[in-house]
PDB file of N, CA and C in Angstrom:
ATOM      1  N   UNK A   1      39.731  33.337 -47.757  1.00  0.00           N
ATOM      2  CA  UNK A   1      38.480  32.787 -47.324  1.00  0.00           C
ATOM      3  C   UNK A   1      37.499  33.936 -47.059  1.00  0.00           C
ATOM      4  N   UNK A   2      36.350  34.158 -47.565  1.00  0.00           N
ATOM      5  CA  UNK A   2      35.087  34.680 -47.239  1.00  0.00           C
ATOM      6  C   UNK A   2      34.218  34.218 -46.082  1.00  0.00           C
ATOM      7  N   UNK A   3      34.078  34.984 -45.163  1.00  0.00           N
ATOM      8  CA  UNK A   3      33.303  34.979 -44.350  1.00  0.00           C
ATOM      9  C   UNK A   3      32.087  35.356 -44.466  1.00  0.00           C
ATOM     10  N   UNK A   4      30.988  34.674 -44.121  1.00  0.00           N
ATOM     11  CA  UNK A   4      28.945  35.823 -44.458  1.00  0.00           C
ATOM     12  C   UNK A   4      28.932  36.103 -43.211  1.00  0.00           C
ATOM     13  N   UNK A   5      28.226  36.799 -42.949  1.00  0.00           N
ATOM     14  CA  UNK A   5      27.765  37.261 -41.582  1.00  0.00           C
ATOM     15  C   UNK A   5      26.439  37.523 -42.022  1.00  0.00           C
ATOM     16  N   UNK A   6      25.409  36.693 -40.989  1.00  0.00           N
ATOM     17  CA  UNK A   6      24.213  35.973 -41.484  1.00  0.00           C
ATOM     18  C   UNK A   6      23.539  37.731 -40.566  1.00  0.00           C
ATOM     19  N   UNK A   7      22.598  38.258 -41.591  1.00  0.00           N
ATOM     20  CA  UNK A   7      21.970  39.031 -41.388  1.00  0.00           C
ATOM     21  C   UNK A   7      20.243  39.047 -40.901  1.00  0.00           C
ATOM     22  N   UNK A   8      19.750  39.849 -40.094  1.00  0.00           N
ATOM     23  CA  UNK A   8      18.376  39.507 -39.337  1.00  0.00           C
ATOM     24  C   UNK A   8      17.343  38.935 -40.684  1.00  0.00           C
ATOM     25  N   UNK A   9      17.541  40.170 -41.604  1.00  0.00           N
ATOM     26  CA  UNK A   9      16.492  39.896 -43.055  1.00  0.00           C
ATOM     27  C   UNK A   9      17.240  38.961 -43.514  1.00  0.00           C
ATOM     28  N   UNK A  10      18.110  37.925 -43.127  1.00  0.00           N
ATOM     29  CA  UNK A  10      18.154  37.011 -44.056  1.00  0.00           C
ATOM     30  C   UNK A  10      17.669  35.606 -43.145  1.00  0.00           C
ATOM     31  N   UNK A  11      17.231  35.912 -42.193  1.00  0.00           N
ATOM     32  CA  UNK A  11      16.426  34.888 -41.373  1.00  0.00           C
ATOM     33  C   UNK A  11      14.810  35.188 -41.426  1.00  0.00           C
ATOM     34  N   UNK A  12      14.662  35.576 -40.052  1.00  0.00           N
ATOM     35  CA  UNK A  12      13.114  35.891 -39.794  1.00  0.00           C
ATOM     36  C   UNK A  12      13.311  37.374 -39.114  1.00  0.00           C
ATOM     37  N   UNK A  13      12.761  38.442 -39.004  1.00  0.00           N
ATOM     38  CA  UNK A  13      12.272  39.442 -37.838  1.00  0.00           C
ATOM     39  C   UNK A  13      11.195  39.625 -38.265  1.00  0.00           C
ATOM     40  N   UNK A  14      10.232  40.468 -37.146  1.00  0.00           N
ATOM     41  CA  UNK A  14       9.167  41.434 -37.268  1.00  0.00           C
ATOM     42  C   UNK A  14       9.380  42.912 -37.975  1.00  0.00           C
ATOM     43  N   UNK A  15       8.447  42.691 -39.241  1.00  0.00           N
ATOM     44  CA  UNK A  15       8.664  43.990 -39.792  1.00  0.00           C
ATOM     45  C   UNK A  15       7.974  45.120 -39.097  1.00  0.00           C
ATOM     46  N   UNK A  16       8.068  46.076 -38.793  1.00  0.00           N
ATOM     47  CA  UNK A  16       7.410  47.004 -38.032  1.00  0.00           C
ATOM     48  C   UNK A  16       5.824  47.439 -38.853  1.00  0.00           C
ATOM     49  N   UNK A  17       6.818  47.995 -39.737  1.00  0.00           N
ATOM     50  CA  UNK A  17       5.937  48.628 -40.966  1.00  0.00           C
ATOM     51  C   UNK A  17       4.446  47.871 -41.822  1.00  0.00           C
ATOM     52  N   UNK A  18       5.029  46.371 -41.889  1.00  0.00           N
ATOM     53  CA  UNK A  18       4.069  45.743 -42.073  1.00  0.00           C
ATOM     54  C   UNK A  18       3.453  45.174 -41.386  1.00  0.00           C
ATOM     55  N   UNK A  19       3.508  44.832 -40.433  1.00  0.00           N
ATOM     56  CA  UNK A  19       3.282  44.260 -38.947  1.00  0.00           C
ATOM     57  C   UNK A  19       2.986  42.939 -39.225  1.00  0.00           C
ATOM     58  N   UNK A  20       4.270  42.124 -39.646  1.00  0.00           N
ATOM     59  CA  UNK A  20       4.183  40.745 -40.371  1.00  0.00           C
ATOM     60  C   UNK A  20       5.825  40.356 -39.951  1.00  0.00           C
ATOM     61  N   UNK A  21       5.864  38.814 -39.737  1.00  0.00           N
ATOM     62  CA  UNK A  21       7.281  37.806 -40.195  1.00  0.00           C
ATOM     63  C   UNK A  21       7.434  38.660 -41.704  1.00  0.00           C
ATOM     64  N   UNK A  22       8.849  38.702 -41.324  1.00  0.00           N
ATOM     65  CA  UNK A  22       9.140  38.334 -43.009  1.00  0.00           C
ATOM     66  C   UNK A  22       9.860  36.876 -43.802  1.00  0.00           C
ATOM     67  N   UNK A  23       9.581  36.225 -42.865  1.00  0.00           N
ATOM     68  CA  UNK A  23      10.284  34.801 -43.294  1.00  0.00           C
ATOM     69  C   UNK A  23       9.137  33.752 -42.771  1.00  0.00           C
ATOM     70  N   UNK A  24       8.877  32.580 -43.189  1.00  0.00           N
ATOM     71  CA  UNK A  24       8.535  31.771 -42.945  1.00  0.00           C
ATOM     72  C   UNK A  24       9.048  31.061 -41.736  1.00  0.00           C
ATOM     73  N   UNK A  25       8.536  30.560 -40.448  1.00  0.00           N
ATOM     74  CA  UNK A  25       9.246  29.932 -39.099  1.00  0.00           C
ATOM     75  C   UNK A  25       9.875  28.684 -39.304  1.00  0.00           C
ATOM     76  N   UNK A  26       9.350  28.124 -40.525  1.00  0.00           N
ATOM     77  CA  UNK A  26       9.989  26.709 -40.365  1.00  0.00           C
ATOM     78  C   UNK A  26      11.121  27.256 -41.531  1.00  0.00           C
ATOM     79  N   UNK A  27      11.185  28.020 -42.183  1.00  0.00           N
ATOM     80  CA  UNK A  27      12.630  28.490 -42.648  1.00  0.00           C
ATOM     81  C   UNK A  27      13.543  28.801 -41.517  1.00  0.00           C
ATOM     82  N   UNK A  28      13.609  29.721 -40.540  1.00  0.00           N
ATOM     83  CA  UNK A  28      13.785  29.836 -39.704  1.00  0.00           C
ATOM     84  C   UNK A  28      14.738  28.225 -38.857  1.00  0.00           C
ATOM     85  N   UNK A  29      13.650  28.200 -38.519  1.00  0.00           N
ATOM     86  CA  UNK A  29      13.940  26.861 -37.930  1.00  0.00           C
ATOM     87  C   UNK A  29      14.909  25.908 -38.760  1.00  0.00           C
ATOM     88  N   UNK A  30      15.099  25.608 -40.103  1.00  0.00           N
ATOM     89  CA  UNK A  30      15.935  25.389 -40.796  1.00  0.00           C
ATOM     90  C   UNK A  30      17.280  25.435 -40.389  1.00  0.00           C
ATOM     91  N   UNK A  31      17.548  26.852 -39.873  1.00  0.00           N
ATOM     92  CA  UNK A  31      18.941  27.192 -39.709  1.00  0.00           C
ATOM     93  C   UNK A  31      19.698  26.535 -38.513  1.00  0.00           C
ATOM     94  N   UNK A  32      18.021  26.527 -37.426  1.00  0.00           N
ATOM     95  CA  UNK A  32      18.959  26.062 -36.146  1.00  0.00           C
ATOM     96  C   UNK A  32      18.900  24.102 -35.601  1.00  0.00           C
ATOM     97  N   UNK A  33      18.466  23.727 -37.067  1.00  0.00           N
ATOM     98  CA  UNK A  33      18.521  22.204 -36.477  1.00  0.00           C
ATOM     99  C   UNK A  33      19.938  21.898 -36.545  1.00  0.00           C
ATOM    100  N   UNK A  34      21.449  21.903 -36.801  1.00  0.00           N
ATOM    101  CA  UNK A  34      22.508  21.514 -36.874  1.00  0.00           C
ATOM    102  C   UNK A  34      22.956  22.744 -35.110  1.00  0.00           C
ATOM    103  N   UNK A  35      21.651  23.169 -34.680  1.00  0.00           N
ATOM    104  CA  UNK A  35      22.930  23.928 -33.566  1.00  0.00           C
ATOM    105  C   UNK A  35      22.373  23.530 -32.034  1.00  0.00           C
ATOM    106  N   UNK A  36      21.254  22.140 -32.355  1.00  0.00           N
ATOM    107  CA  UNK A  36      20.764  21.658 -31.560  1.00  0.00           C
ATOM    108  C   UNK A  36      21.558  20.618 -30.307  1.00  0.00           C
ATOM    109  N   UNK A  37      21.373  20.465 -29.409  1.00  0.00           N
ATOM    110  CA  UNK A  37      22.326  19.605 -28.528  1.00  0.00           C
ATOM    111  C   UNK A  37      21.684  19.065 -27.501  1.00  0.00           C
ATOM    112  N   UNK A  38      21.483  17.901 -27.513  1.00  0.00           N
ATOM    113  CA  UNK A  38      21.350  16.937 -26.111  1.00  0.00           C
ATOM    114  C   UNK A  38      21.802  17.196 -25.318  1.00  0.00           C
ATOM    115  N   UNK A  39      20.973  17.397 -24.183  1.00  0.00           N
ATOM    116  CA  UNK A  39      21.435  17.814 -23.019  1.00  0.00           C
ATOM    117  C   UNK A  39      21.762  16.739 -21.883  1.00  0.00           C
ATOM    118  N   UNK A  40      20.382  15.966 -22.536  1.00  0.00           N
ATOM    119  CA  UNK A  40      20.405  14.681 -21.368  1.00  0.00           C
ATOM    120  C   UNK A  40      18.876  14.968 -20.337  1.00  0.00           C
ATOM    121  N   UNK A  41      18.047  13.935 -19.707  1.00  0.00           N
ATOM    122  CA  UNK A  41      16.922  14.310 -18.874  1.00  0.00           C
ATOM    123  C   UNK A  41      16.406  14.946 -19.213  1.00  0.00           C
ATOM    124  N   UNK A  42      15.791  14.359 -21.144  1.00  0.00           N
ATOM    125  CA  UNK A  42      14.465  15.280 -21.511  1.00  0.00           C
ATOM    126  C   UNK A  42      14.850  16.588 -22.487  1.00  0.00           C
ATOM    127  N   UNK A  43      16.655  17.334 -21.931  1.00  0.00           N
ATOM    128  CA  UNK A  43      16.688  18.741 -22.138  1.00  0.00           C
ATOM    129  C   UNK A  43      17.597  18.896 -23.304  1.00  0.00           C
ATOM    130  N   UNK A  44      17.026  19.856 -23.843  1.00  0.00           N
ATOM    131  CA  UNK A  44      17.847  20.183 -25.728  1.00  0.00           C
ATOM    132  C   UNK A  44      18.207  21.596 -25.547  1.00  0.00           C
ATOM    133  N   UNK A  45      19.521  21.865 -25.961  1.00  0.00           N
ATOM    134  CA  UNK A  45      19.984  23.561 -25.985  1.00  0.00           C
ATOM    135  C   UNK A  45      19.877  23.806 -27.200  1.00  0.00           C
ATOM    136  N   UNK A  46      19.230  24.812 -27.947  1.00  0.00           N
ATOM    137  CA  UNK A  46      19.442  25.316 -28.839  1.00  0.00           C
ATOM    138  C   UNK A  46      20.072  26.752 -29.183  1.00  0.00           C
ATOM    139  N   UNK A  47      21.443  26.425 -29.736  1.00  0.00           N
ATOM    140  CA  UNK A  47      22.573  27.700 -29.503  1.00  0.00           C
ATOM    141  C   UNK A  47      22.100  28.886 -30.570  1.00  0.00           C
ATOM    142  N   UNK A  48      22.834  29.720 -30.459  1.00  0.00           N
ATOM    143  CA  UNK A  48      22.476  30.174 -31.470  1.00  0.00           C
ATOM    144  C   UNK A  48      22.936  30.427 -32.773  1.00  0.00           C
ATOM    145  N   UNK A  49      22.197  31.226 -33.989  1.00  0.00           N
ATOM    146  CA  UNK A  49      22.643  31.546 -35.228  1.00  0.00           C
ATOM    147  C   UNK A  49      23.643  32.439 -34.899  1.00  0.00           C
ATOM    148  N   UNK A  50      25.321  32.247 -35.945  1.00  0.00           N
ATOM    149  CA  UNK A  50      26.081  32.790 -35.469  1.00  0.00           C
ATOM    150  C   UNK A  50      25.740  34.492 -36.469  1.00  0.00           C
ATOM    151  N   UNK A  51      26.166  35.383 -35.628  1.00  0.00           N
ATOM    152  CA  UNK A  51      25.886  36.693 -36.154  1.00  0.00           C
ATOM    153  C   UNK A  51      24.478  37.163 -35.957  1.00  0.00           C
ATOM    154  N   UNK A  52      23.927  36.474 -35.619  1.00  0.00           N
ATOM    155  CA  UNK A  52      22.330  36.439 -35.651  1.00  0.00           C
ATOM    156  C   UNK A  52      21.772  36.949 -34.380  1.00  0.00           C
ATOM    157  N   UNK A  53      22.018  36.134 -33.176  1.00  0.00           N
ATOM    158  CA  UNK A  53      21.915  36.277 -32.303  1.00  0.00           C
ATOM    159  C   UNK A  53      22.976  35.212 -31.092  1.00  0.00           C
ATOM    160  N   UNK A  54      22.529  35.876 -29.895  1.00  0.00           N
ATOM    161  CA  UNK A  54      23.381  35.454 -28.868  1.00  0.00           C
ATOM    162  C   UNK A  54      22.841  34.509 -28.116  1.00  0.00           C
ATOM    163  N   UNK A  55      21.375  33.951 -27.787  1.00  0.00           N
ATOM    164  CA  UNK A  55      21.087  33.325 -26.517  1.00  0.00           C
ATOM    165  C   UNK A  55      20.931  31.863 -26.948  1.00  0.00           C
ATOM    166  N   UNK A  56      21.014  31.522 -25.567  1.00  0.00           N
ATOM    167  CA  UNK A  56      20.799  29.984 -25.751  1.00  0.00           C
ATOM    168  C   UNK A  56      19.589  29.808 -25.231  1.00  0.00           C
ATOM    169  N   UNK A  57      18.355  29.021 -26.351  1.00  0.00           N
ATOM    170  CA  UNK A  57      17.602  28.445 -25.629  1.00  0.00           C
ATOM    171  C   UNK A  57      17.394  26.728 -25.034  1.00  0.00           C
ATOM    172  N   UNK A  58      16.486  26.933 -23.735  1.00  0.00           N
ATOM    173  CA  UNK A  58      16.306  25.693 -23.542  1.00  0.00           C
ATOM    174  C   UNK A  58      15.017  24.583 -23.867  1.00  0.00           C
ATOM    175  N   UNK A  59      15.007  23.769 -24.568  1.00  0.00           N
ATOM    176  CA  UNK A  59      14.138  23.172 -24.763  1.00  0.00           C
ATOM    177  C   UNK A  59      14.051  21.740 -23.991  1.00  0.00           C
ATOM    178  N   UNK A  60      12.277  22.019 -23.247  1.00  0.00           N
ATOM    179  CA  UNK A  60      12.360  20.695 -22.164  1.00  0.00           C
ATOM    180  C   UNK A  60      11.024  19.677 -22.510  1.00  0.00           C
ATOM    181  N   UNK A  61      11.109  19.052 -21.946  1.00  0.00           N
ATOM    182  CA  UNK A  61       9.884  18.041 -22.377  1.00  0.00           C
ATOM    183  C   UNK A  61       8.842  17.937 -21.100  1.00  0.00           C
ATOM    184  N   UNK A  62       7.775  18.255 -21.120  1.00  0.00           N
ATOM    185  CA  UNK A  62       6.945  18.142 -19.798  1.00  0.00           C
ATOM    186  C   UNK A  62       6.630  16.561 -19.593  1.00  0.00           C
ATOM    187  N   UNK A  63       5.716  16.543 -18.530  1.00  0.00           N
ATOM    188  CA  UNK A  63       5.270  15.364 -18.189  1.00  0.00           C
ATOM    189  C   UNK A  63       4.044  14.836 -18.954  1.00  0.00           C
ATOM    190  N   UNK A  64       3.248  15.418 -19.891  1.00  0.00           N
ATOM    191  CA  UNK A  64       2.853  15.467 -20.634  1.00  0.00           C
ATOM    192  C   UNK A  64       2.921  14.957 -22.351  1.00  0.00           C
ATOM    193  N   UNK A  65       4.289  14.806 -22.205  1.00  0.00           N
ATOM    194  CA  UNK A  65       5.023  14.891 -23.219  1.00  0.00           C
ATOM    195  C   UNK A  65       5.148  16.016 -24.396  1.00  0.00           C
ATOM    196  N   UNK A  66       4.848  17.201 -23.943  1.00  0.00           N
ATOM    197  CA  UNK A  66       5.012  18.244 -24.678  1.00  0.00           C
ATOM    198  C   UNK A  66       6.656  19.040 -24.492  1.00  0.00           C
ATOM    199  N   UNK A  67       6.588  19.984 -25.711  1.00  0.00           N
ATOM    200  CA  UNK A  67       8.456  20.173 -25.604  1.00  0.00           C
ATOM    201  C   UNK A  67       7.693  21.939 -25.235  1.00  0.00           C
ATOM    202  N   UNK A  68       8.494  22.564 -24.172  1.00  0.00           N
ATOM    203  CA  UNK A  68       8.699  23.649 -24.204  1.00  0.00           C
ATOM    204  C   UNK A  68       9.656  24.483 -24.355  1.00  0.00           C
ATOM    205  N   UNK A  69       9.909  25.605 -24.797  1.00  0.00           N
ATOM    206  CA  UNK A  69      11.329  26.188 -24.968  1.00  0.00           C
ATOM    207  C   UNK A  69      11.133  27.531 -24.293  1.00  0.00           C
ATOM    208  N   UNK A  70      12.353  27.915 -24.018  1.00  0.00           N
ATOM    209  CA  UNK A  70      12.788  29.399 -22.825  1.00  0.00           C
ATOM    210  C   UNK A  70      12.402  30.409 -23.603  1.00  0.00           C
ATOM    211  N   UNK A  71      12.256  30.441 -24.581  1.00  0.00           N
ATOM    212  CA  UNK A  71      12.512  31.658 -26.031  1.00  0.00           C
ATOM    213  C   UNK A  71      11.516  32.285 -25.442  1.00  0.00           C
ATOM    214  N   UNK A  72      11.182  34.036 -26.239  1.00  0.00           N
ATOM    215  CA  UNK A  72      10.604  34.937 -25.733  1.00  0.00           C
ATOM    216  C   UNK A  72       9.092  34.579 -26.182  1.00  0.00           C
ATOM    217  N   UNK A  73       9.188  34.405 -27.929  1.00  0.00           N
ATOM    218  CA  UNK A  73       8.053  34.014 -28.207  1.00  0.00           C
ATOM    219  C   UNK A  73       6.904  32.854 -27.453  1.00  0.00           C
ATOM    220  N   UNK A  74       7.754  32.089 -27.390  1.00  0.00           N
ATOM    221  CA  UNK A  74       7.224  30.357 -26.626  1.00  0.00           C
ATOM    222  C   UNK A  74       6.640  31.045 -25.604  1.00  0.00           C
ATOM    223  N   UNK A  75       7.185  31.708 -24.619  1.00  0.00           N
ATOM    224  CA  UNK A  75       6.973  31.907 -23.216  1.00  0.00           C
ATOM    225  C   UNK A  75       5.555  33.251 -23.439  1.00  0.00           C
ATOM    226  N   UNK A  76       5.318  33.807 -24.247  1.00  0.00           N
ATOM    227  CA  UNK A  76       4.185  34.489 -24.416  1.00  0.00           C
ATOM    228  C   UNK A  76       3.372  33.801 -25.145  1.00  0.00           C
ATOM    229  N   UNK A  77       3.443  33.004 -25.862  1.00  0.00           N
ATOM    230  CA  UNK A  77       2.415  32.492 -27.031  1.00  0.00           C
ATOM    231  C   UNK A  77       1.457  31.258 -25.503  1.00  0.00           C
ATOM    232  N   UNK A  78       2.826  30.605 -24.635  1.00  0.00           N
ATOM    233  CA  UNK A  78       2.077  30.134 -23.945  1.00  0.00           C
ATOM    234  C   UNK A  78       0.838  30.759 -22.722  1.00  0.00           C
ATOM    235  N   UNK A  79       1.829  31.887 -22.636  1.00  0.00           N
ATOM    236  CA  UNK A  79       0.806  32.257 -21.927  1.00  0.00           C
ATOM    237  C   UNK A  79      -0.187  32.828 -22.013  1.00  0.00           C
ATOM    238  N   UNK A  80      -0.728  33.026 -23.261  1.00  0.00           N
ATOM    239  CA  UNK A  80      -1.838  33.802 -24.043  1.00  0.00           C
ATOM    240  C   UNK A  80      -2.700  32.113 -24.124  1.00  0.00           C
ATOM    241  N   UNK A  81      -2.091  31.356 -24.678  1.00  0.00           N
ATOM    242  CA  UNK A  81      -2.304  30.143 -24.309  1.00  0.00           C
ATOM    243  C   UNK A  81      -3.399  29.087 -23.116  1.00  0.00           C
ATOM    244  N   UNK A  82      -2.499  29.836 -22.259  1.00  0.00           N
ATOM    245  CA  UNK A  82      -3.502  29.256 -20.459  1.00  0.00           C
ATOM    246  C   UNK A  82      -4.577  30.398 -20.360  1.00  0.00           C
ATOM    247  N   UNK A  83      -4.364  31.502 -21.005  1.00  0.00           N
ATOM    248  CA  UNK A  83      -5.654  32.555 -20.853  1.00  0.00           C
ATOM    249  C   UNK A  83      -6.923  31.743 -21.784  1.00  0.00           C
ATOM    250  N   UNK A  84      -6.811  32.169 -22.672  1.00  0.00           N
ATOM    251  CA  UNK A  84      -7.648  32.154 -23.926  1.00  0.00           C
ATOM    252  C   UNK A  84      -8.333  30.792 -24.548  1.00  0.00           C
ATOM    253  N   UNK A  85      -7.240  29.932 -24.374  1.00  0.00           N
ATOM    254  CA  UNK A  85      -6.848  28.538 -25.413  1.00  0.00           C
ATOM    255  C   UNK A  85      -6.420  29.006 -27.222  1.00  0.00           C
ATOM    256  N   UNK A  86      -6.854  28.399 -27.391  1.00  0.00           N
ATOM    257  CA  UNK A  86      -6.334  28.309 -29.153  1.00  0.00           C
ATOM    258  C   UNK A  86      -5.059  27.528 -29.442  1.00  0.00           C
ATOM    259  N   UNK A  87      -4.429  28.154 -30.508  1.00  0.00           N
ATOM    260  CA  UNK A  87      -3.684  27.189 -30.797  1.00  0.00           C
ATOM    261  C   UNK A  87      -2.488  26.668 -29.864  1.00  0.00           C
ATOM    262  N   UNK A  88      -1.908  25.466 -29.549  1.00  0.00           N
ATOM    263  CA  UNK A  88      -0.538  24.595 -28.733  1.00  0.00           C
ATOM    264  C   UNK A  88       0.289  25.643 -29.172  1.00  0.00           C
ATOM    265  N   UNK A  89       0.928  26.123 -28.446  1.00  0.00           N
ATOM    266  CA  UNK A  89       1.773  26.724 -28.558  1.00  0.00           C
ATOM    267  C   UNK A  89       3.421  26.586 -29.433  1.00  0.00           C
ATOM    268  N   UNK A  90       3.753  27.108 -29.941  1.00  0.00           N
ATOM    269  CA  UNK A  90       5.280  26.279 -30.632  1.00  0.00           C
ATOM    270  C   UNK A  90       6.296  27.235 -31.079  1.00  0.00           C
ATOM    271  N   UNK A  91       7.249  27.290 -31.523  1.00  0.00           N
ATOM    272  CA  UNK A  91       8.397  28.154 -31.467  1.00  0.00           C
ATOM    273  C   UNK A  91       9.195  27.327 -33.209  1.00  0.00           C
ATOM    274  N   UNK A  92      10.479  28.248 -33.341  1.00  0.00           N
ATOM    275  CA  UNK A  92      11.466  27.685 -34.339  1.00  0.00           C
ATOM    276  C   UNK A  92      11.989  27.133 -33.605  1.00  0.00           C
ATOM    277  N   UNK A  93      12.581  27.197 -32.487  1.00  0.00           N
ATOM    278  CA  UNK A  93      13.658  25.933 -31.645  1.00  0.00           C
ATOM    279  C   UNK A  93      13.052  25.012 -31.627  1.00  0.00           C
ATOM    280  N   UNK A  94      11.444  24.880 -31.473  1.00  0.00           N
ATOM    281  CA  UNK A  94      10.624  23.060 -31.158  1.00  0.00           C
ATOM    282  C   UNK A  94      10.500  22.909 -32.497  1.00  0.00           C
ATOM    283  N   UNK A  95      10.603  23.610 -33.350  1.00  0.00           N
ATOM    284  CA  UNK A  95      10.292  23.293 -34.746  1.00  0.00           C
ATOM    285  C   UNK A  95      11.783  22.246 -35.440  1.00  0.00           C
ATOM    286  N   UNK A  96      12.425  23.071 -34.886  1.00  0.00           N
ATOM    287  CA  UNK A  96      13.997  23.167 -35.431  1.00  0.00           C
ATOM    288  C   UNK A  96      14.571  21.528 -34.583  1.00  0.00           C
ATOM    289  N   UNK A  97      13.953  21.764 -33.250  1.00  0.00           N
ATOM    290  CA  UNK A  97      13.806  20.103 -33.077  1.00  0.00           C
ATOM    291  C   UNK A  97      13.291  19.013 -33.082  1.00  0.00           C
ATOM    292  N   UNK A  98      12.249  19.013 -33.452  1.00  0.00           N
ATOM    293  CA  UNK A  98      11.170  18.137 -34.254  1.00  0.00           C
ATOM    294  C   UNK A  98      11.946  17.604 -35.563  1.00  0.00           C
ATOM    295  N   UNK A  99      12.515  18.892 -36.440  1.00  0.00           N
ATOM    296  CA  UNK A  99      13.423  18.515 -37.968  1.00  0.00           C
ATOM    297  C   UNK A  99      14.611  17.440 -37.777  1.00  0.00           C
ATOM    298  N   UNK A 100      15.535  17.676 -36.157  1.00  0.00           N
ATOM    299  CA  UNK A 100      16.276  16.964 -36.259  1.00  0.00           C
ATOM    300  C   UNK A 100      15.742  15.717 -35.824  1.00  0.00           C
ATOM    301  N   UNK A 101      14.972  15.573 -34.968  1.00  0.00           N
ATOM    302  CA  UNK A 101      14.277  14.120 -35.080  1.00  0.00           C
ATOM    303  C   UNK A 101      14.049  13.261 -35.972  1.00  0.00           C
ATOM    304  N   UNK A 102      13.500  14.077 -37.166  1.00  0.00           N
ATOM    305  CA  UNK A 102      13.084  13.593 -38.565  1.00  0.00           C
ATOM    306  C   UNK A 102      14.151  13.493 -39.049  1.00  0.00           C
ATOM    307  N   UNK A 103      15.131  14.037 -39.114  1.00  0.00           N
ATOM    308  CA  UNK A 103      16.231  13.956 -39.695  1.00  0.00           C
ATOM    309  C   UNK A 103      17.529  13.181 -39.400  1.00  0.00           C
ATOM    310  N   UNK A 104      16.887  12.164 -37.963  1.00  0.00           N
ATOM    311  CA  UNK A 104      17.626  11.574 -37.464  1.00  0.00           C
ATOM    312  C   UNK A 104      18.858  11.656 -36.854  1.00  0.00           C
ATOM    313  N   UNK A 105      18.729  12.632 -36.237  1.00  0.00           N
ATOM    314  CA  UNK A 105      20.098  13.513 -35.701  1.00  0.00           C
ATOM    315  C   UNK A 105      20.267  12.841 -34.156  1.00  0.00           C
ATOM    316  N   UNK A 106      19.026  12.616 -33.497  1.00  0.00           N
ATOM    317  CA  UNK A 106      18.341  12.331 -32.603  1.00  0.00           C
ATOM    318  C   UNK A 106      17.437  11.217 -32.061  1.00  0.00           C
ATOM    319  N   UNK A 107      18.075  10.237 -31.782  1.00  0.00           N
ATOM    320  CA  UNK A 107      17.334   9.136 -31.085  1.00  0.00           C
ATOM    321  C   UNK A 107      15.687   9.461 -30.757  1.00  0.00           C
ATOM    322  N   UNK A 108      14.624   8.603 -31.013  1.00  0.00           N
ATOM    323  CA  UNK A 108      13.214   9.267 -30.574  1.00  0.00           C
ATOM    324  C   UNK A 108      12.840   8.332 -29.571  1.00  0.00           C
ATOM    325  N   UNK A 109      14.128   7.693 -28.366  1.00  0.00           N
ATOM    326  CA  UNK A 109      13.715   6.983 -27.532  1.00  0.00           C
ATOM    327  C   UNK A 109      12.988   7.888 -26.490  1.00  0.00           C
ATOM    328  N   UNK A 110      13.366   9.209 -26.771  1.00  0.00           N
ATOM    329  CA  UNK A 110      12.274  10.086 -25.917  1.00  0.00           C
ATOM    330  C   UNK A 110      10.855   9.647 -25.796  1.00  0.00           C
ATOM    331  N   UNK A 111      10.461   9.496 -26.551  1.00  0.00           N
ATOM    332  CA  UNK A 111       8.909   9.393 -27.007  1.00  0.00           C
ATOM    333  C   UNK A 111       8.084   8.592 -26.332  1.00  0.00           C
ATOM    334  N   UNK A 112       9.024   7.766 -25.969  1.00  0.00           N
ATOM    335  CA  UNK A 112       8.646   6.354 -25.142  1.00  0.00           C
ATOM    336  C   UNK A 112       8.278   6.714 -23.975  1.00  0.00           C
ATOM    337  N   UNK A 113       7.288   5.861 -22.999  1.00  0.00           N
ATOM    338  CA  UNK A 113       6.669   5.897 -21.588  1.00  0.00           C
ATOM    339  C   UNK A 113       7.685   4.512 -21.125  1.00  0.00           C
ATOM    340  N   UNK A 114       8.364   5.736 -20.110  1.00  0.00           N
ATOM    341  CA  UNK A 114       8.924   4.259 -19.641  1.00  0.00           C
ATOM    342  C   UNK A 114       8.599   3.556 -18.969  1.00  0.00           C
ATOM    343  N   UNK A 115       9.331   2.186 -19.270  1.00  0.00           N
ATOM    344  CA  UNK A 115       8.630   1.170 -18.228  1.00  0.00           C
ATOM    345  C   UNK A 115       8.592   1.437 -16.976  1.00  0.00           C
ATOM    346  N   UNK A 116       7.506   0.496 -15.848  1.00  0.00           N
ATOM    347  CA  UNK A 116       8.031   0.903 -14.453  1.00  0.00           C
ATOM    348  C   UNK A 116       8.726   0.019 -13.840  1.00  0.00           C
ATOM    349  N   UNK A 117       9.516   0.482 -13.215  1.00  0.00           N
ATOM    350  CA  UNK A 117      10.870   0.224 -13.027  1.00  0.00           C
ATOM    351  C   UNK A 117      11.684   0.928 -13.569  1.00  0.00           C
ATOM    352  N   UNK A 118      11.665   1.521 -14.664  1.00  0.00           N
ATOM    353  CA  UNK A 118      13.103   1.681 -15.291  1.00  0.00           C
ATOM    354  C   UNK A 118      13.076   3.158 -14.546  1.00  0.00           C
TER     355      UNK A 118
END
C-alpha cells in the first residue's frame, strides 16, 4: 500500500516571493468538507488535513446568523473588518462548510429562526 503525504504546495500557502495564494480557497476548502463535524449548539469542528496541518478549527454561528471560525485568517480578516468595513469576512473552513451543506452532508435546519417556545 502507498501512502501520499499531502504536501503545503499541494493545497494552498502564501508564496513569499510572489506575495500571492498559490491555490485557489475554495480548492482549498475542497479538501476539508469530508473532515467537517457537528458539534451540536450551532458548533462545527473542522479537523484537519492529514500531513498538512495540525489544528482544529472551530466554526460557530452568531446570533446574527453568520458562521465564524477560530482560524488565523478569519480572526484577522475580521478584524480589519470592524475597522475599515469591506468585504464579510470568510475563511476555507466556512467555505468548506457551506460545500457540505450543499452537499448535503448536513441538515440546514440551522438556518431556521426558531420558533418561540422551542
Amino acid at each position: 500500500m502507498i501512502i501520499m503525504k499531502t504536501r503545503p504546495e499541494d493545497i494552498q500557502y502564501w508564496d513569499e516571493y510572489k506575495g500571492v495564494l498559490t491555490q485557489p480557497q475554495r480548492s482549498k476548502a475542497r479538501k476539508f468538507v469530508d473532515l467537517i463535524e457537528y458539534m451540536g449548539n450551532d458548533r462545527f469542528a473542522c479537523n484537519p488535513i492529514p500531513g498538512y496541518n495540525s489544528t482544529i478549527h472551530l466554526i460557530t454561528k452568531d446570533p446574527e446568523f453568520r458562521f465564524r471560525c477560530s482560524c488565523q485568517g478569519f480572526v484577522s480578516k475580521e478584524r480589519r473588518f470592524r475597522q475599515i468595513g469591506g468585504e464579510i469576512p470568510f475563511c476555507s473552513h466556512i467555505i468548506a462548510l457551506l460545500m457540505a451543506f450543499s452537499s448535503k452532508k448536513f441538515d440546514r435546519w440551522y438556518l431556521r429562526i426558531p420558533e418561540e417556545g422551542e
